[in-house]
N, C-alpha and C. Protein backbone atom coordinates (compact mmCIF):
# COMPACT_ATOMS: atom_id res chain seq x y z
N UNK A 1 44.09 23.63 179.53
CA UNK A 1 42.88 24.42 179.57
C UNK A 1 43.15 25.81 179.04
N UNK A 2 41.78 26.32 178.50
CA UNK A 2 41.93 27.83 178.07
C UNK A 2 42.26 29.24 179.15
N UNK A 3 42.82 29.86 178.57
CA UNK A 3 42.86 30.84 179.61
C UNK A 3 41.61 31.44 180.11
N UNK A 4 41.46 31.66 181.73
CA UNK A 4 40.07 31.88 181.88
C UNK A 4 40.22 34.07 182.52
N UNK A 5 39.14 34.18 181.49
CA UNK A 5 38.67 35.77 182.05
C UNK A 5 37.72 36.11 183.10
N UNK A 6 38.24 37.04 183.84
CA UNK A 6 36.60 37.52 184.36
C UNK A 6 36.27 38.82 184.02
N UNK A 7 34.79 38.59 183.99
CA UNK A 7 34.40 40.06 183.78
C UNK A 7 33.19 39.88 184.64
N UNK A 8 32.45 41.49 184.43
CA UNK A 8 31.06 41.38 185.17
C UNK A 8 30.29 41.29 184.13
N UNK A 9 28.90 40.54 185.40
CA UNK A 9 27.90 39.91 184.49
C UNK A 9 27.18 41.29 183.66
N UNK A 10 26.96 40.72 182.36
CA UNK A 10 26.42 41.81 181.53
C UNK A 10 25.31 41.59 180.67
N UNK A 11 24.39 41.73 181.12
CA UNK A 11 22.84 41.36 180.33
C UNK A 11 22.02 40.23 180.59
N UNK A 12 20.52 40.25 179.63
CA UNK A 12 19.99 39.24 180.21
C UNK A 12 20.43 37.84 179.74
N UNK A 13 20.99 37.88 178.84
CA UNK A 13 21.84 36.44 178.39
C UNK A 13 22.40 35.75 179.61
N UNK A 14 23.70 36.75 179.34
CA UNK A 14 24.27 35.90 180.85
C UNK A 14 23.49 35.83 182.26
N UNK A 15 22.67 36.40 182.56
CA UNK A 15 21.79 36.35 183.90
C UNK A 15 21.25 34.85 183.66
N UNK A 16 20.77 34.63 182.43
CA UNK A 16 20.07 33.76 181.65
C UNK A 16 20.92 31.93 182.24
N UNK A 17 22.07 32.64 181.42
CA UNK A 17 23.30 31.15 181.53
C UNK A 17 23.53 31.09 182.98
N UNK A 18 23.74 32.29 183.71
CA UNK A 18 24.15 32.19 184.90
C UNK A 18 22.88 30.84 185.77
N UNK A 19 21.76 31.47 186.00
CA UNK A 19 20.71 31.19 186.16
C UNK A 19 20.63 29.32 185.66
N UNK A 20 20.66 29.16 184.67
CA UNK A 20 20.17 27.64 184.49
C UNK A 20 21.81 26.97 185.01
N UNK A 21 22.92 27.29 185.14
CA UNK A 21 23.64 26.80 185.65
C UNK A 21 23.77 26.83 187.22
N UNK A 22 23.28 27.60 187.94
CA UNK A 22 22.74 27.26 189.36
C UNK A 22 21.58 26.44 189.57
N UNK A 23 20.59 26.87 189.02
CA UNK A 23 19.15 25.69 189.29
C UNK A 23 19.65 24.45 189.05
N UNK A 24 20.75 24.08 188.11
CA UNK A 24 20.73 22.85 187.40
C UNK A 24 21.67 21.84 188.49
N UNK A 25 22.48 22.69 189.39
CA UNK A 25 23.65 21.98 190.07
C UNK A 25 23.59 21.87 191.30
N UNK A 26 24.81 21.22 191.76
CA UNK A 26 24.43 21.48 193.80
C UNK A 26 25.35 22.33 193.69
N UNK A 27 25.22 22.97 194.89
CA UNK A 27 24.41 22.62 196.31
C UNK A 27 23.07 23.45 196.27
N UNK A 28 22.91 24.14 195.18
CA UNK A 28 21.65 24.82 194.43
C UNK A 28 20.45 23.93 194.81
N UNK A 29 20.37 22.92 194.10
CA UNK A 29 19.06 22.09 193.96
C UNK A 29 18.94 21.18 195.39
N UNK A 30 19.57 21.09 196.17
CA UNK A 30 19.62 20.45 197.59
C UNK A 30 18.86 21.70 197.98
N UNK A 31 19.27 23.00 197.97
CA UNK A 31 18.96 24.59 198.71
C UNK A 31 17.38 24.63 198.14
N UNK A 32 16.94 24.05 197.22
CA UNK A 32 15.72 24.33 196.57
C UNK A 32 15.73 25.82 195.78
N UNK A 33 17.23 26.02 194.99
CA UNK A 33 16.93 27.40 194.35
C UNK A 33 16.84 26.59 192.88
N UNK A 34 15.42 27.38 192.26
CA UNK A 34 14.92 27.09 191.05
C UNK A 34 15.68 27.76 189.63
N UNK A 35 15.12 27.82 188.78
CA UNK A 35 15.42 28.42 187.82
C UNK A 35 15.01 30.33 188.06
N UNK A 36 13.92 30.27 188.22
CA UNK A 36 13.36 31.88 188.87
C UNK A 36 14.04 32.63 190.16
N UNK A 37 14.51 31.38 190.90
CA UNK A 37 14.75 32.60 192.50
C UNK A 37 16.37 32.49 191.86
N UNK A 38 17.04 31.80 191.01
CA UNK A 38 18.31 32.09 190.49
C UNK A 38 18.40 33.48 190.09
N UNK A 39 17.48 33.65 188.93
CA UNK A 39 17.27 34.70 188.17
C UNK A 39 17.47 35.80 189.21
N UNK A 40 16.52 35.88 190.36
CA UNK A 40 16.22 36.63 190.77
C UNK A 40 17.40 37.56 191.84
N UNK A 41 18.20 36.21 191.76
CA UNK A 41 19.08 36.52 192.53
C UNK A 41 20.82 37.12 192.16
N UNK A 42 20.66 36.36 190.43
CA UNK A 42 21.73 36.58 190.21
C UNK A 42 21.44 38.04 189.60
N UNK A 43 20.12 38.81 189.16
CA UNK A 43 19.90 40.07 188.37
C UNK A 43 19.56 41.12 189.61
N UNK A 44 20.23 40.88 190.82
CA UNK A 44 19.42 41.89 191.99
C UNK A 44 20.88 43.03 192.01
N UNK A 45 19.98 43.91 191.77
CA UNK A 45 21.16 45.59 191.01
C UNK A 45 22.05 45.75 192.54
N UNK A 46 21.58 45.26 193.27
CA UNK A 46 22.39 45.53 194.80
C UNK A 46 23.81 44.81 194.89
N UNK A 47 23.33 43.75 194.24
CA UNK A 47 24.88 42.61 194.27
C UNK A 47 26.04 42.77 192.91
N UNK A 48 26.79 42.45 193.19
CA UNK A 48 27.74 42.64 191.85
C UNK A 48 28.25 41.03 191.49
N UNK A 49 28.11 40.57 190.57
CA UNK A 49 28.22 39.27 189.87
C UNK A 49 29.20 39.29 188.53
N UNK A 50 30.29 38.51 188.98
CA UNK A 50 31.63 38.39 188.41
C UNK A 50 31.26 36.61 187.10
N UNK A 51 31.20 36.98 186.32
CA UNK A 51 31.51 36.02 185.25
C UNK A 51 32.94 35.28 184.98
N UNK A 52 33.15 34.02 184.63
CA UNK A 52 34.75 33.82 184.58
C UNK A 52 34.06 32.51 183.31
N UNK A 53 34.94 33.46 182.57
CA UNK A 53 34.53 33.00 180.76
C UNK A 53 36.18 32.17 179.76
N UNK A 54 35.53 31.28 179.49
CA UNK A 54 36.41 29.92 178.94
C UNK A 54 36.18 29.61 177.92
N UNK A 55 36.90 30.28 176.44
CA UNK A 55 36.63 30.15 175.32
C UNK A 55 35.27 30.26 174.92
N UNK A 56 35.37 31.64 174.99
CA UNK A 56 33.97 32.63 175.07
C UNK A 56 32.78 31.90 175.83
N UNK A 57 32.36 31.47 176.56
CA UNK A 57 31.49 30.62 176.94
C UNK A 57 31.63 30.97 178.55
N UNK A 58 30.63 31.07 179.29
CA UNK A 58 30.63 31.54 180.95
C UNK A 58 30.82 30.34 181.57
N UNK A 59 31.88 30.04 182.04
CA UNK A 59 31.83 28.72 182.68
C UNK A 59 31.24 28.45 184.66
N UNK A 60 31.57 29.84 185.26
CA UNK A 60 31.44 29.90 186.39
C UNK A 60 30.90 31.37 186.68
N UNK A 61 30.22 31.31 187.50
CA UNK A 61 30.20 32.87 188.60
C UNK A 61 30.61 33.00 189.93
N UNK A 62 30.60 34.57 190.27
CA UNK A 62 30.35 34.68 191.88
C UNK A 62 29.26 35.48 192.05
N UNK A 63 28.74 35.53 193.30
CA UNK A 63 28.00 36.82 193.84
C UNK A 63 28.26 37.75 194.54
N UNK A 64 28.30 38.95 194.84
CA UNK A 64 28.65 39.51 195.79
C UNK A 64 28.45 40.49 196.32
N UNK A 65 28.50 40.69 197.60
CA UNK A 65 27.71 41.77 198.23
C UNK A 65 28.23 42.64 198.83
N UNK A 66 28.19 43.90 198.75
CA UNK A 66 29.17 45.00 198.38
C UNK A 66 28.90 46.27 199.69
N UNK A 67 27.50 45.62 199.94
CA UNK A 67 26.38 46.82 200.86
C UNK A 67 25.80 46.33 201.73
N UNK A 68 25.42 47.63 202.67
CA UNK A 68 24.74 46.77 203.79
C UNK A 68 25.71 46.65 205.02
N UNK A 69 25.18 45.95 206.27
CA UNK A 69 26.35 45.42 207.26
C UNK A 69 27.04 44.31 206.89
N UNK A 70 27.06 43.91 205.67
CA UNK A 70 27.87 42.63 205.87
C UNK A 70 28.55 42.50 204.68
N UNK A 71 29.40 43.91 204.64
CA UNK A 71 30.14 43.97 203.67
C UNK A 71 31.23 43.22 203.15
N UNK A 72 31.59 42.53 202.10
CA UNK A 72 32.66 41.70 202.00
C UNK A 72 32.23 40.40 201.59
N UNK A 73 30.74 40.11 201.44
CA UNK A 73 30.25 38.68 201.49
C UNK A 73 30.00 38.42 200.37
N UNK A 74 30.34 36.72 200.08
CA UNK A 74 30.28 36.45 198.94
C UNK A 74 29.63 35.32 199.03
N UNK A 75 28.04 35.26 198.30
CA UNK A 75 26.91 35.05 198.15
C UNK A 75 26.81 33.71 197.97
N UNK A 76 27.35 33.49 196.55
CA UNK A 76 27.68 32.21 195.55
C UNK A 76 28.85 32.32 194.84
N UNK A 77 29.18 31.11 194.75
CA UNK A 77 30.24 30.67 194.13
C UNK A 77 29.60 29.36 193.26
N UNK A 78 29.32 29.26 191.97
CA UNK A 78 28.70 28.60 190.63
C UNK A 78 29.99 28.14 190.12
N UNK A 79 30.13 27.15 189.48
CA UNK A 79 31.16 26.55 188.83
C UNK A 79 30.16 25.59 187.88
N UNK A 80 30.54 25.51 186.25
CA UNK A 80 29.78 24.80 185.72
C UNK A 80 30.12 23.15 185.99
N UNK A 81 29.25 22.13 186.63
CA UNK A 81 29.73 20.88 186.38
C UNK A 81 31.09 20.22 185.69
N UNK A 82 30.76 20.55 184.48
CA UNK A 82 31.87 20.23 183.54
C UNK A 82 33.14 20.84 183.74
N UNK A 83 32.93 21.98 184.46
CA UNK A 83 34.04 23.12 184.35
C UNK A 83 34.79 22.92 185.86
N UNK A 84 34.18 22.13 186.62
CA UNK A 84 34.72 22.27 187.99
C UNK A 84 35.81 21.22 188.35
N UNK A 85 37.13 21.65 188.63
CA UNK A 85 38.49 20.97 189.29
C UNK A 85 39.20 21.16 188.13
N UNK A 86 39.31 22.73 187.23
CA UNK A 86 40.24 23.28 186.57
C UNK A 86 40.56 24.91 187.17
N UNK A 87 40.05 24.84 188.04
CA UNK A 87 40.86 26.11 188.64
C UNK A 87 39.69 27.51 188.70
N UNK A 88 38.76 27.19 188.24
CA UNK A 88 38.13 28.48 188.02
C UNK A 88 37.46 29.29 189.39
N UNK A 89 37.01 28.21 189.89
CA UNK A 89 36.67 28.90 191.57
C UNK A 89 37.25 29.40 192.33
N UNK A 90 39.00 28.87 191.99
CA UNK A 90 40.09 29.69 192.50
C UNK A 90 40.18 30.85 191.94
N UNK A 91 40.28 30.78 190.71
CA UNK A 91 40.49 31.97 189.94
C UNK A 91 38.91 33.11 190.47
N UNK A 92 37.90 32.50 190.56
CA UNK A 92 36.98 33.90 190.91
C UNK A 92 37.10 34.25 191.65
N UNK A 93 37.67 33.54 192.73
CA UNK A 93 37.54 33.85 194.06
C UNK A 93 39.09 34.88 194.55
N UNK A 94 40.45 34.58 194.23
CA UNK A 94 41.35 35.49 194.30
C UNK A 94 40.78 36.85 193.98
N UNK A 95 40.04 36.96 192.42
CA UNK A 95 40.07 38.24 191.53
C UNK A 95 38.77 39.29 192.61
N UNK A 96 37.92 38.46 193.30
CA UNK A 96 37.08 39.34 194.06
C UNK A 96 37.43 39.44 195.59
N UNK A 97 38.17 38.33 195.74
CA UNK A 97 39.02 39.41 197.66
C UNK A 97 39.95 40.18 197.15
N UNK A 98 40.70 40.56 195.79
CA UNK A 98 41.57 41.43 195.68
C UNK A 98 40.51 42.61 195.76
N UNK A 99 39.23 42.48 194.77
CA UNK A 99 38.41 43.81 195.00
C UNK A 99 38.04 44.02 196.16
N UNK A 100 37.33 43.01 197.01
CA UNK A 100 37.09 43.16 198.72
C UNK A 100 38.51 43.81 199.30
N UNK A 101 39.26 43.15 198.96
CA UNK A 101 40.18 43.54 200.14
C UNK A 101 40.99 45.00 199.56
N UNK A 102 40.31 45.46 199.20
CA UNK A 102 40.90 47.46 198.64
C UNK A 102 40.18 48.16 199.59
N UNK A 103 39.12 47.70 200.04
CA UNK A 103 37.93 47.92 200.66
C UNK A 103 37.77 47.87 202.44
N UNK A 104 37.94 46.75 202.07
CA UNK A 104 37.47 45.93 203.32
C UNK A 104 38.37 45.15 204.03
N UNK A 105 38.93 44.66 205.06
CA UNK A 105 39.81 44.19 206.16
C UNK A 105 39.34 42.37 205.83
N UNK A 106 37.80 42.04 205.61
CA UNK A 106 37.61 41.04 205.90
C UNK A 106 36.52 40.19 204.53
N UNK A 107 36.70 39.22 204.28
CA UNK A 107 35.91 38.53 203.06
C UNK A 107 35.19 37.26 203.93
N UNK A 108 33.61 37.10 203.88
CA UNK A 108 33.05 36.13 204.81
C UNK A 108 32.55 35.12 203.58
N UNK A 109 32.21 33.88 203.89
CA UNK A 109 31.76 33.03 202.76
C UNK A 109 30.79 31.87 203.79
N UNK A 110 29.58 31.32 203.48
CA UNK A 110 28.98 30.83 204.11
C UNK A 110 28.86 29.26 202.81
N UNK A 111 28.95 28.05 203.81
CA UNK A 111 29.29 26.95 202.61
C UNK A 111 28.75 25.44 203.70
N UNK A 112 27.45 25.03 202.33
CA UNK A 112 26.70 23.83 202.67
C UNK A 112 27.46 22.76 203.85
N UNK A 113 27.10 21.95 204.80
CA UNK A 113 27.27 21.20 204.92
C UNK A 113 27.71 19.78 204.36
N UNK A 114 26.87 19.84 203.21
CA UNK A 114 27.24 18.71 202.44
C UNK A 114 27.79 19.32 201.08
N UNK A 115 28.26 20.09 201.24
CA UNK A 115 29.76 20.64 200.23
C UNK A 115 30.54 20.61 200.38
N UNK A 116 31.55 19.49 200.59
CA UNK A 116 32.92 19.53 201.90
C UNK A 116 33.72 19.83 200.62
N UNK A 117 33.50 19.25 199.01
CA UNK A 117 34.36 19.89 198.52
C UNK A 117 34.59 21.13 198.55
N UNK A 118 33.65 22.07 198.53
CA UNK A 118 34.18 23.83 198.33
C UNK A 118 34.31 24.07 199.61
N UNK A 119 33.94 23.78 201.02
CA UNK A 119 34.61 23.79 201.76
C UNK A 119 36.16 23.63 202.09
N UNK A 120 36.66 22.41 201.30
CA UNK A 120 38.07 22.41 200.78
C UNK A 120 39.06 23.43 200.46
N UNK A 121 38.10 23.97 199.08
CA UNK A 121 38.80 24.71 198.52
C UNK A 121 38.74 26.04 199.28
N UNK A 122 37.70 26.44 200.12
CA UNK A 122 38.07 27.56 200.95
C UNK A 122 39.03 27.81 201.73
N UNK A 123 39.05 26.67 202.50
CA UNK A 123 39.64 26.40 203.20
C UNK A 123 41.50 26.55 202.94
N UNK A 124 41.84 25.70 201.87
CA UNK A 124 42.80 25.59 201.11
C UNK A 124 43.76 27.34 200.74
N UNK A 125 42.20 28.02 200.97
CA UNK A 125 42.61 29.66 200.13
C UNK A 125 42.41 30.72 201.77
N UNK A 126 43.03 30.10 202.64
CA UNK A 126 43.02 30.41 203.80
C UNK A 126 41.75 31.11 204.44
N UNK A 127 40.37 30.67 204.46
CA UNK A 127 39.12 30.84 205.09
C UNK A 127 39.31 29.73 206.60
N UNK A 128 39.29 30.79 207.45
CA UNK A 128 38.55 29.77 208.54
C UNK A 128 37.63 30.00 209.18
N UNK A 129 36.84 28.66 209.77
CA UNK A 129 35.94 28.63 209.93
C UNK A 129 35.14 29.58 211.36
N UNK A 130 33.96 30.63 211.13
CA UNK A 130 33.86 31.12 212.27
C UNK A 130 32.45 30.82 212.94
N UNK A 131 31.89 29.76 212.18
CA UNK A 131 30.10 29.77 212.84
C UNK A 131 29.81 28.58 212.34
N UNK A 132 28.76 27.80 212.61
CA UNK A 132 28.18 26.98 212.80
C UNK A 132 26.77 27.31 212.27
N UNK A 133 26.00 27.59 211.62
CA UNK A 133 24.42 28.04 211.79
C UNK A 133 23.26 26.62 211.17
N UNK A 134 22.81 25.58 212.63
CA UNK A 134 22.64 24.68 211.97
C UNK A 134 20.87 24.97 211.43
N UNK A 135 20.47 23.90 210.59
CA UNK A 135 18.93 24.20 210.07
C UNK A 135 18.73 25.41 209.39
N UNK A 136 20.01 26.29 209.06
CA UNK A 136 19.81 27.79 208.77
C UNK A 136 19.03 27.64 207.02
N UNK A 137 19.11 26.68 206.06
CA UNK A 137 18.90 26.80 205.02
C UNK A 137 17.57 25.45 204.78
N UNK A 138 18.28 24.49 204.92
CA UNK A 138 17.79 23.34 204.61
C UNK A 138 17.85 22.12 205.99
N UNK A 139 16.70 21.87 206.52
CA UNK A 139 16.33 21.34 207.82
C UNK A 139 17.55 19.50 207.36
N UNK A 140 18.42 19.49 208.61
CA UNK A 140 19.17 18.69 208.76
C UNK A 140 20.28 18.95 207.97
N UNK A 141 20.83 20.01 207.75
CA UNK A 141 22.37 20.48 207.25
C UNK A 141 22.16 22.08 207.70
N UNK A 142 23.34 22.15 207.37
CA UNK A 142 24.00 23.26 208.34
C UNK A 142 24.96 24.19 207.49
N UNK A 143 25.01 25.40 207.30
CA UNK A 143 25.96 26.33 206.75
C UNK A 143 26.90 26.90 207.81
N UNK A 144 27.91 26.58 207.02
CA UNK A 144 29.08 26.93 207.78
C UNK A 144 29.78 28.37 207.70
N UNK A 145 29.75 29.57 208.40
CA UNK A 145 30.17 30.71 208.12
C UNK A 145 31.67 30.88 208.28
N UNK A 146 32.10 30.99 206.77
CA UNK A 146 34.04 31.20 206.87
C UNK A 146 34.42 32.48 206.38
N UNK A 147 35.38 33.09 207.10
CA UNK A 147 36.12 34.35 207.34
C UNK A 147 37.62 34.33 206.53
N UNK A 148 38.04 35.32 205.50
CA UNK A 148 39.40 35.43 205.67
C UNK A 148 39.58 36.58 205.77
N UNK A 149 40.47 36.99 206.38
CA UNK A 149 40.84 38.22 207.17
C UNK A 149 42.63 39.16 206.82
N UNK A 150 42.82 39.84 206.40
CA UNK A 150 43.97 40.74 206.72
C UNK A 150 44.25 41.46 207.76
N UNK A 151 43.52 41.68 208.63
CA UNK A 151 42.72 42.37 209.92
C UNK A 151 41.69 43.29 210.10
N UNK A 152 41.84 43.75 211.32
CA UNK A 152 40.43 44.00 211.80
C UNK A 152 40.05 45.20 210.86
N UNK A 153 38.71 45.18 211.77
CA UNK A 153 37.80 46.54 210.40
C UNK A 153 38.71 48.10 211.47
N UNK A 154 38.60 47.77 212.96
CA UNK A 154 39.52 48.82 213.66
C UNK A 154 40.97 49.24 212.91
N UNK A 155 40.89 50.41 212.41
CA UNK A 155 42.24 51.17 212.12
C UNK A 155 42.81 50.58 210.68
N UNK A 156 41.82 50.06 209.95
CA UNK A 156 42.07 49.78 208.39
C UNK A 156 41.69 50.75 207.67
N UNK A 157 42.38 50.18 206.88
CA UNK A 157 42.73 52.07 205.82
C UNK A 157 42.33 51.57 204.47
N UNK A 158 41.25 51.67 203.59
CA UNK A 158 40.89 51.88 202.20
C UNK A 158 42.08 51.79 201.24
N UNK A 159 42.75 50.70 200.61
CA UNK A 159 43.24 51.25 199.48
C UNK A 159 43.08 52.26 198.50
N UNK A 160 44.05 53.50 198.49
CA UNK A 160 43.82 55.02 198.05
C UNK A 160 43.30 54.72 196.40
N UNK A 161 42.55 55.16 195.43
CA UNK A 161 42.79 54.63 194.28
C UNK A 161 43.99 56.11 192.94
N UNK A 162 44.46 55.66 192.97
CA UNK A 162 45.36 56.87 192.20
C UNK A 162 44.40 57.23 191.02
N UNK A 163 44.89 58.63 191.03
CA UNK A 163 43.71 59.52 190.06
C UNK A 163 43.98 58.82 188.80
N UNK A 164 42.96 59.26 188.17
CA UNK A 164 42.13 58.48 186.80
C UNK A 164 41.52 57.09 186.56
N UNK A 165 41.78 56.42 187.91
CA UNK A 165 41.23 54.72 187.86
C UNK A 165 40.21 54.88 188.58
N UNK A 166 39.69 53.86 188.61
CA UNK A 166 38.48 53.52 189.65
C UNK A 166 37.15 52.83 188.75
């Protein structure tokens, strides 16, 4: 496989690709997210949305949520059909708890019931499981709220950023 990049999402193109590659897949279309509440969700200026691009072409995203009380959370995780069980969900997912975790003590991820694969792979990338929330999305399945942690938010310290980066 090609080497895979990430960058952030940048324009309406990719909002575009992003977008028909969630409506089009699960656990999307089980959730009832369309082509529009994709859009809507992947272009909302509040969240920050990581692209991971495979011979120029966007193969996967994340979402993520940066603000608010529930800092550290990561929204969606998109993998294109074709593109999924070559590594890329791993790969988005390391490159944004390294950014969470400069930040933040803790990275939360909430994951379908009937997604036991990415449940897997969370799991696999040391998430465990801290909630149960059943009927929360779609009546007769259940989202599962998973935590990975370095420790607590008590007496954690911001990675400093050395002058001229950021």
């Amino acid at each position: 496989m090609s080497a895979i990049h990430i960058r952030r999402l940048d324009g309406a193109d990719d909002v575009a690709t992003c977008a028909r590659m969630m409506a089009a897949s699960e656990p999307w279309i089980t959730l009832g997210r369309d082509y529009d509440a994709s859009c809507r969700t992947i272009a909302d200026p509040v969240k920050e949305v990581y692209v991971a691009v495979v011979d120029d072409q966007i193969a996967g995203f994340l979402i993520l949520n940066m603000t608010g009380e529930f800092v550290g959370y990561i929204q969606s995780v998109c993998v294109a059909p074709q593109a999924r069980g070559q590594g890329i969900g791993t790969h988005l997912m390391t490159h944004v708890e390294a950014r969470i975790f400069r930040e933040k003590p803790n990275v939360f991820i909430c994951v379908s019931s009937f997604n036991p694969g990415a449940r897997r792979l969370y799991e696999r990338l040391g998430y465990e499981l801290v909630g149960e929330l059943r009927d929360y999305v779609v009546h007769g399945h259940s989202e599962f709220l998973l935590r990975k942690t370095i420790g607590p938010l008590h007496g954690f310290q911001p990675a400093r950023q050395m002058e001229g980066t950021g």
